[in-house]
C-alpha atoms as a PDB file:
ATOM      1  CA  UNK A   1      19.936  22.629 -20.520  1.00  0.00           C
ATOM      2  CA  UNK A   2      22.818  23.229 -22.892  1.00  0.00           C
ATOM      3  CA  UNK A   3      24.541  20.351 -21.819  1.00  0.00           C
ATOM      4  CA  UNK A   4      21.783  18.224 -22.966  1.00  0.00           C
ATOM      5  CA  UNK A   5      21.213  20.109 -26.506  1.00  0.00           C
ATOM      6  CA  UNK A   6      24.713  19.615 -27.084  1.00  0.00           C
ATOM      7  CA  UNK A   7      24.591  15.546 -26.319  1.00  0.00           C
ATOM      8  CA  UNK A   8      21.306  15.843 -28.976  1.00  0.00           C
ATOM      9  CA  UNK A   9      23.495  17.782 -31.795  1.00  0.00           C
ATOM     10  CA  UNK A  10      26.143  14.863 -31.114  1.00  0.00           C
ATOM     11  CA  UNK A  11      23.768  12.372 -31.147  1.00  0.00           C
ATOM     12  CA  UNK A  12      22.387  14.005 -34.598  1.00  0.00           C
ATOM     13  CA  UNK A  13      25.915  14.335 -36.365  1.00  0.00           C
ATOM     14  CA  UNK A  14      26.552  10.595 -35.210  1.00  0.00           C
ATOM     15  CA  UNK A  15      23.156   9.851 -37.248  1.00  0.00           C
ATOM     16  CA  UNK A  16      23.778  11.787 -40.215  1.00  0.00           C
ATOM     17  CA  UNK A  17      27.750  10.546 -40.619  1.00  0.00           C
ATOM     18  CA  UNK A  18      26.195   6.120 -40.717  1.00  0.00           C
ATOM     19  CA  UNK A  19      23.713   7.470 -42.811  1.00  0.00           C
ATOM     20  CA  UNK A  20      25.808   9.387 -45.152  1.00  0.00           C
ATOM     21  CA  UNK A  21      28.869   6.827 -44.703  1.00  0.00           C
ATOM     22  CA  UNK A  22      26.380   3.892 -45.455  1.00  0.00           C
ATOM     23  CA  UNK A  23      25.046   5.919 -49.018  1.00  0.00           C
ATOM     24  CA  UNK A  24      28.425   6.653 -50.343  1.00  0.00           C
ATOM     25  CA  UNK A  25      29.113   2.342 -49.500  1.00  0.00           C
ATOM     26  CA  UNK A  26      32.273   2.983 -47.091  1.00  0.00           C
ATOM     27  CA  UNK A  27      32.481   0.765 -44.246  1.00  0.00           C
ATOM     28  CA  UNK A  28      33.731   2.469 -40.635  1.00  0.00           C
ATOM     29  CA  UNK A  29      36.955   0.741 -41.491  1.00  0.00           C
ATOM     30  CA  UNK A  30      37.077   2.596 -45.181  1.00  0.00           C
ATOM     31  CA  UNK A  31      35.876   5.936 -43.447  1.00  0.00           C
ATOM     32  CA  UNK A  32      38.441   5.797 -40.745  1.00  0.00           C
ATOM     33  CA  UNK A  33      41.308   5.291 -43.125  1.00  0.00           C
ATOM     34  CA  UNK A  34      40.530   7.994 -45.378  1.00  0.00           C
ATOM     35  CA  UNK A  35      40.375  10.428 -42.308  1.00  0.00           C
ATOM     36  CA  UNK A  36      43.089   9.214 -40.293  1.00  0.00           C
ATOM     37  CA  UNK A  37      40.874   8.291 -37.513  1.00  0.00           C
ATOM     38  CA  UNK A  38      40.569   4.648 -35.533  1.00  0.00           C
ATOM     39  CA  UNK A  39      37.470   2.737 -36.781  1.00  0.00           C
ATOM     40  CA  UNK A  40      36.325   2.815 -32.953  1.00  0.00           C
ATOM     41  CA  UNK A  41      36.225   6.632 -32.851  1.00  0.00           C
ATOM     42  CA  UNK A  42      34.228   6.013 -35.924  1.00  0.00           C
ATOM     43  CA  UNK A  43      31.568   3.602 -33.963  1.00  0.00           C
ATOM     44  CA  UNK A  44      31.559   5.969 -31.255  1.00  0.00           C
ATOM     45  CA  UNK A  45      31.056   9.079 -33.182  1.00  0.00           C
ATOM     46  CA  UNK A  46      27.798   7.366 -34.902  1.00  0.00           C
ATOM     47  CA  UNK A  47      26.409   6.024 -31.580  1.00  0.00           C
ATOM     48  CA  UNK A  48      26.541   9.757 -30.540  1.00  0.00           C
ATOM     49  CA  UNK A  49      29.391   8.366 -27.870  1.00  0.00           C
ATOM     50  CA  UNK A  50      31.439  11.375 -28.914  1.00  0.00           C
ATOM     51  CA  UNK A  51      32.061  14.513 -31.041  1.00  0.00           C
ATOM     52  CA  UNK A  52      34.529  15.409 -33.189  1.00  0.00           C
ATOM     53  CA  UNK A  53      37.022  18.063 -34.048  1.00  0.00           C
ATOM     54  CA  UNK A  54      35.450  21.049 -36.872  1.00  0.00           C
ATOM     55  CA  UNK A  55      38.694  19.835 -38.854  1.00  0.00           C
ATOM     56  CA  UNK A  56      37.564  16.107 -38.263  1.00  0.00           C
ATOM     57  CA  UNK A  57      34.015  16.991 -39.634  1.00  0.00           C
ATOM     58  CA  UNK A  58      35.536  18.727 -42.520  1.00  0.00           C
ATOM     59  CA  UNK A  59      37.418  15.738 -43.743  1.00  0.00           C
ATOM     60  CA  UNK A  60      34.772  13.443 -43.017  1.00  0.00           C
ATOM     61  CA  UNK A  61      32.428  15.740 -45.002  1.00  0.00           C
ATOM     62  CA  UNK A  62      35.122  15.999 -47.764  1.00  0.00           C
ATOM     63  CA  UNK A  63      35.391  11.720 -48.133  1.00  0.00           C
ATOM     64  CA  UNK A  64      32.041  11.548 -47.792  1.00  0.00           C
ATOM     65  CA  UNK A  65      31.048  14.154 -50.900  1.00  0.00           C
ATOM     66  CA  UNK A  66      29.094  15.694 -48.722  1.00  0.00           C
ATOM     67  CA  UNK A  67      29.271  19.850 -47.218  1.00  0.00           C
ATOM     68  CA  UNK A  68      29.713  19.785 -43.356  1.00  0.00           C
ATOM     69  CA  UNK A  69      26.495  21.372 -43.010  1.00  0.00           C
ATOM     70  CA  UNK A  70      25.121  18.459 -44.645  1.00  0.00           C
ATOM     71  CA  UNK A  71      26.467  16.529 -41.536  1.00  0.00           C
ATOM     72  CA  UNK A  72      25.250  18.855 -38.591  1.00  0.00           C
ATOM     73  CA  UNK A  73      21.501  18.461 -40.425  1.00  0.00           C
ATOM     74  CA  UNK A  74      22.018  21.762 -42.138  1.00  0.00           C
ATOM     75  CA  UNK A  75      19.649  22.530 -44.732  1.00  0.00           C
ATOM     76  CA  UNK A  76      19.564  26.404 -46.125  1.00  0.00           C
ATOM     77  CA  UNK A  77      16.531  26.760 -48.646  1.00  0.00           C
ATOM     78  CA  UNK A  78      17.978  26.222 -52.267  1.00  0.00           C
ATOM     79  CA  UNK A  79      20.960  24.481 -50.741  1.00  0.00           C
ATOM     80  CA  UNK A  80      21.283  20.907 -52.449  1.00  0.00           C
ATOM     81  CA  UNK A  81      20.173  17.637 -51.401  1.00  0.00           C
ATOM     82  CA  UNK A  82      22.834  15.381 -49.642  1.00  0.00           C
ATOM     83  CA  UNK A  83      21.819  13.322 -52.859  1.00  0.00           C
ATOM     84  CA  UNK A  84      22.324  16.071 -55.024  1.00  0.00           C
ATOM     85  CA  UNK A  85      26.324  16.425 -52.450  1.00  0.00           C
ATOM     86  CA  UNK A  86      26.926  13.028 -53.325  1.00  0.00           C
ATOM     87  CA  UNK A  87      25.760  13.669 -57.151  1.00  0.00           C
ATOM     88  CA  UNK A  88      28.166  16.047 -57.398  1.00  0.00           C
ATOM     89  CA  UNK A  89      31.046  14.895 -55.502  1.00  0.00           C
ATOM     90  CA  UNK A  90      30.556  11.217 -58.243  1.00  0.00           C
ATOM     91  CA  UNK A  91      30.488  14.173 -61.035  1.00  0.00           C
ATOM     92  CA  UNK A  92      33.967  15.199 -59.996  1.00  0.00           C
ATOM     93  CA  UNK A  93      35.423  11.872 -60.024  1.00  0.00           C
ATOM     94  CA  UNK A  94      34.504  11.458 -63.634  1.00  0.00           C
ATOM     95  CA  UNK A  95      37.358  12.167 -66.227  1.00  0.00           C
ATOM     96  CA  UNK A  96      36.048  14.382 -69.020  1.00  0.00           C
ATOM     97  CA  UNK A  97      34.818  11.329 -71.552  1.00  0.00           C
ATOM     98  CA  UNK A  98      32.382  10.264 -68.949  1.00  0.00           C
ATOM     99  CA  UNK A  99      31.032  13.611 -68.085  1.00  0.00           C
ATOM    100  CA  UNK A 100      30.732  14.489 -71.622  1.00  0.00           C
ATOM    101  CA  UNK A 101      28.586  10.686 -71.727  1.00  0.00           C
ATOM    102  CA  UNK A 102      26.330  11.910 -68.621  1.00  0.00           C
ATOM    103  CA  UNK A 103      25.764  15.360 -70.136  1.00  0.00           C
ATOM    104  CA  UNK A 104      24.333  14.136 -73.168  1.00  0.00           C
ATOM    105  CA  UNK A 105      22.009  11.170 -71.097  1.00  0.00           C
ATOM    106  CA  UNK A 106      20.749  14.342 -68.760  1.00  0.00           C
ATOM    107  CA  UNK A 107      20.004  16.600 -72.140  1.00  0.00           C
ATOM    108  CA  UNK A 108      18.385  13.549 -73.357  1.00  0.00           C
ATOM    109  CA  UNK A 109      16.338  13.003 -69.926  1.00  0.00           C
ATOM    110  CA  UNK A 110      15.299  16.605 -69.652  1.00  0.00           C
ATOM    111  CA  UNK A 111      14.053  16.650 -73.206  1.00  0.00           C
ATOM    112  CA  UNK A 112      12.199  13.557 -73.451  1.00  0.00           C
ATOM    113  CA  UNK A 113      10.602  14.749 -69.817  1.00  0.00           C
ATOM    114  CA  UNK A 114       9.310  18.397 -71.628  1.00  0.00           C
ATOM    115  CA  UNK A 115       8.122  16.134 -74.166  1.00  0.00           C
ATOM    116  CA  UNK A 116       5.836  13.651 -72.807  1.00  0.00           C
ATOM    117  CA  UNK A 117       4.831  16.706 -70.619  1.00  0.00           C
ATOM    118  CA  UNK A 118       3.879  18.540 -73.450  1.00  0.00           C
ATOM    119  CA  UNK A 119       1.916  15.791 -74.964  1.00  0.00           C
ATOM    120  CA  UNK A 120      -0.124  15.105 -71.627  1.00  0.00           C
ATOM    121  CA  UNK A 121      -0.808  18.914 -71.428  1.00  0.00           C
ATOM    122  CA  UNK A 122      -2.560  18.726 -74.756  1.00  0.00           C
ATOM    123  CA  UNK A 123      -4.310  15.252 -73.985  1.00  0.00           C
ATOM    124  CA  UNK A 124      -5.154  16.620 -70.873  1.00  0.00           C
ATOM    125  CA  UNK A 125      -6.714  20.074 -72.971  1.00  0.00           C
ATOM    126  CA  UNK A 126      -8.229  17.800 -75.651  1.00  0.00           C
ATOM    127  CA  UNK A 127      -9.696  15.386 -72.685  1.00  0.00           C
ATOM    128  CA  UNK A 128     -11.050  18.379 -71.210  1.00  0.00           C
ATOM    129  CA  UNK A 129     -12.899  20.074 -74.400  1.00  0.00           C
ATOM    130  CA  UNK A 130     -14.529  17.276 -75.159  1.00  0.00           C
ATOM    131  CA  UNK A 131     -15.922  16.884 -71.699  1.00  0.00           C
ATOM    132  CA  UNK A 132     -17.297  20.419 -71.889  1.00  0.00           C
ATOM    133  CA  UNK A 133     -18.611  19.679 -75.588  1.00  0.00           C
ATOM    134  CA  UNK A 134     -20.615  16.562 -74.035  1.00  0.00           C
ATOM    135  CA  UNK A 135     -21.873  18.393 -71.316  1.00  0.00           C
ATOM    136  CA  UNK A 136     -23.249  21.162 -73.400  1.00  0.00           C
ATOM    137  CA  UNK A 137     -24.438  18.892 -76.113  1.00  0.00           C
ATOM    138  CA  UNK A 138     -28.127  18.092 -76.164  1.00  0.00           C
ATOM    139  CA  UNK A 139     -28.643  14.252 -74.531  1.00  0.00           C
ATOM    140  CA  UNK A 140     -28.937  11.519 -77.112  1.00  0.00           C
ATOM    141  CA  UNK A 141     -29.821   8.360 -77.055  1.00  0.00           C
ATOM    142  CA  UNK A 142     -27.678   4.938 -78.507  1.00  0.00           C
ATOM    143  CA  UNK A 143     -24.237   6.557 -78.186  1.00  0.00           C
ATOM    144  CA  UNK A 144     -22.431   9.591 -79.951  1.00  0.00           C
ATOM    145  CA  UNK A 145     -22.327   7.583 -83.055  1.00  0.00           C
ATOM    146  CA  UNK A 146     -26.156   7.394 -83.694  1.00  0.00           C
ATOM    147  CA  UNK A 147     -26.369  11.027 -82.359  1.00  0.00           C
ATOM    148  CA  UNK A 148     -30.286  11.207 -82.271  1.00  0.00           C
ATOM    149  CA  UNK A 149     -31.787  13.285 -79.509  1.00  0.00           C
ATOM    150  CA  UNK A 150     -33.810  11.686 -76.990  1.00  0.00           C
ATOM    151  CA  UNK A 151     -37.688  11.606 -77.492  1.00  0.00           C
ATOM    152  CA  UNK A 152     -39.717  13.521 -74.812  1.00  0.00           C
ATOM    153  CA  UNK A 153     -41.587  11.656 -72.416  1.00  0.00           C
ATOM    154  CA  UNK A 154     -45.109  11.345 -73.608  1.00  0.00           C
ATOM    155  CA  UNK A 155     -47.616  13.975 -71.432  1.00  0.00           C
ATOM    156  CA  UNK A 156     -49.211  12.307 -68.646  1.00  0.00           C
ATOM    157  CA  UNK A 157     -52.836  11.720 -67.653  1.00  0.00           C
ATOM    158  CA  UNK A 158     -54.256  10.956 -71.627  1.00  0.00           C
ATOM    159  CA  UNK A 159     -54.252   8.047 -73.837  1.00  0.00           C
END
């Protein structure tokens, strides 16, 4: 059996390099240059034709903004996102005017989030006291405007 686990964890770290090549918008020809590889070892390495080199996955996981784990399907709990890899890998491509720019637009995010989280907490609360209010509030009738209670049904059986 190990041969054939071995041709799935190839076939798996051909799928995760297209996938991760195709987010970060390289080509096989772009990705090959940057390594130092042939585009066709490329192809072949995402059709799960062949493996590659730890040093080979290492580079293409260093082009790519990405971890190597993030190639072999790694995921350790905590451990970021390959969005959050390529997040960070565009982060340290900015010079210092641009991160200072995205800093202040993620403070700004992250503040206007806690606020319109705070306000639909207390809609939610004020929503939900005035359900229990009308619940325990006598029945009327015409609305909560006219606010009379509702007449008792006349006894049956007399006139």
């Amino acid at each position: 059996m190990p041969r054939k686990r071995n041709q799935d964890f190839i076939r798996l770290v051909g799928e995760r390099l297209r996938s991760l090549r195709l987010s970060a918008g390289l080509t096989q020809d772009a990705l090959a240059a940057a390594v130092g590889l042939q585009p066709a070892a490329i192809s072949r390495m995402e059709n799960g034709a062949i493996g590659t080199s730890l040093t080979t996955l290492g580079d293409l996981a260093d082009v790519l903004g990405v971890s190597p784990g993030a190639l072999v399907g790694e995921h350790a709990p905590g451990a970021p996102s390959d969005e959050e890899e390529r997040l960070l890998g565009v982060w340290r491509s900015l010079d210092a005017e641009h991160r200072a720019t995205l800093r202040a637009t993620i403070r700004w995010a992250a503040a206007d989030q806690a606020q319109m989280a705070e306000v639909a907490a207390r809609a939610a609360a004020e929503v939900q006291a005035a359900a229990v209010a009308a619940a325990m509030a006598p029945p009327t009738e015409g609305g909560p405007e006219l606010a009379r209670p509702v007449p008792a049904p006349p006894p049956r059986g007399g006139r």
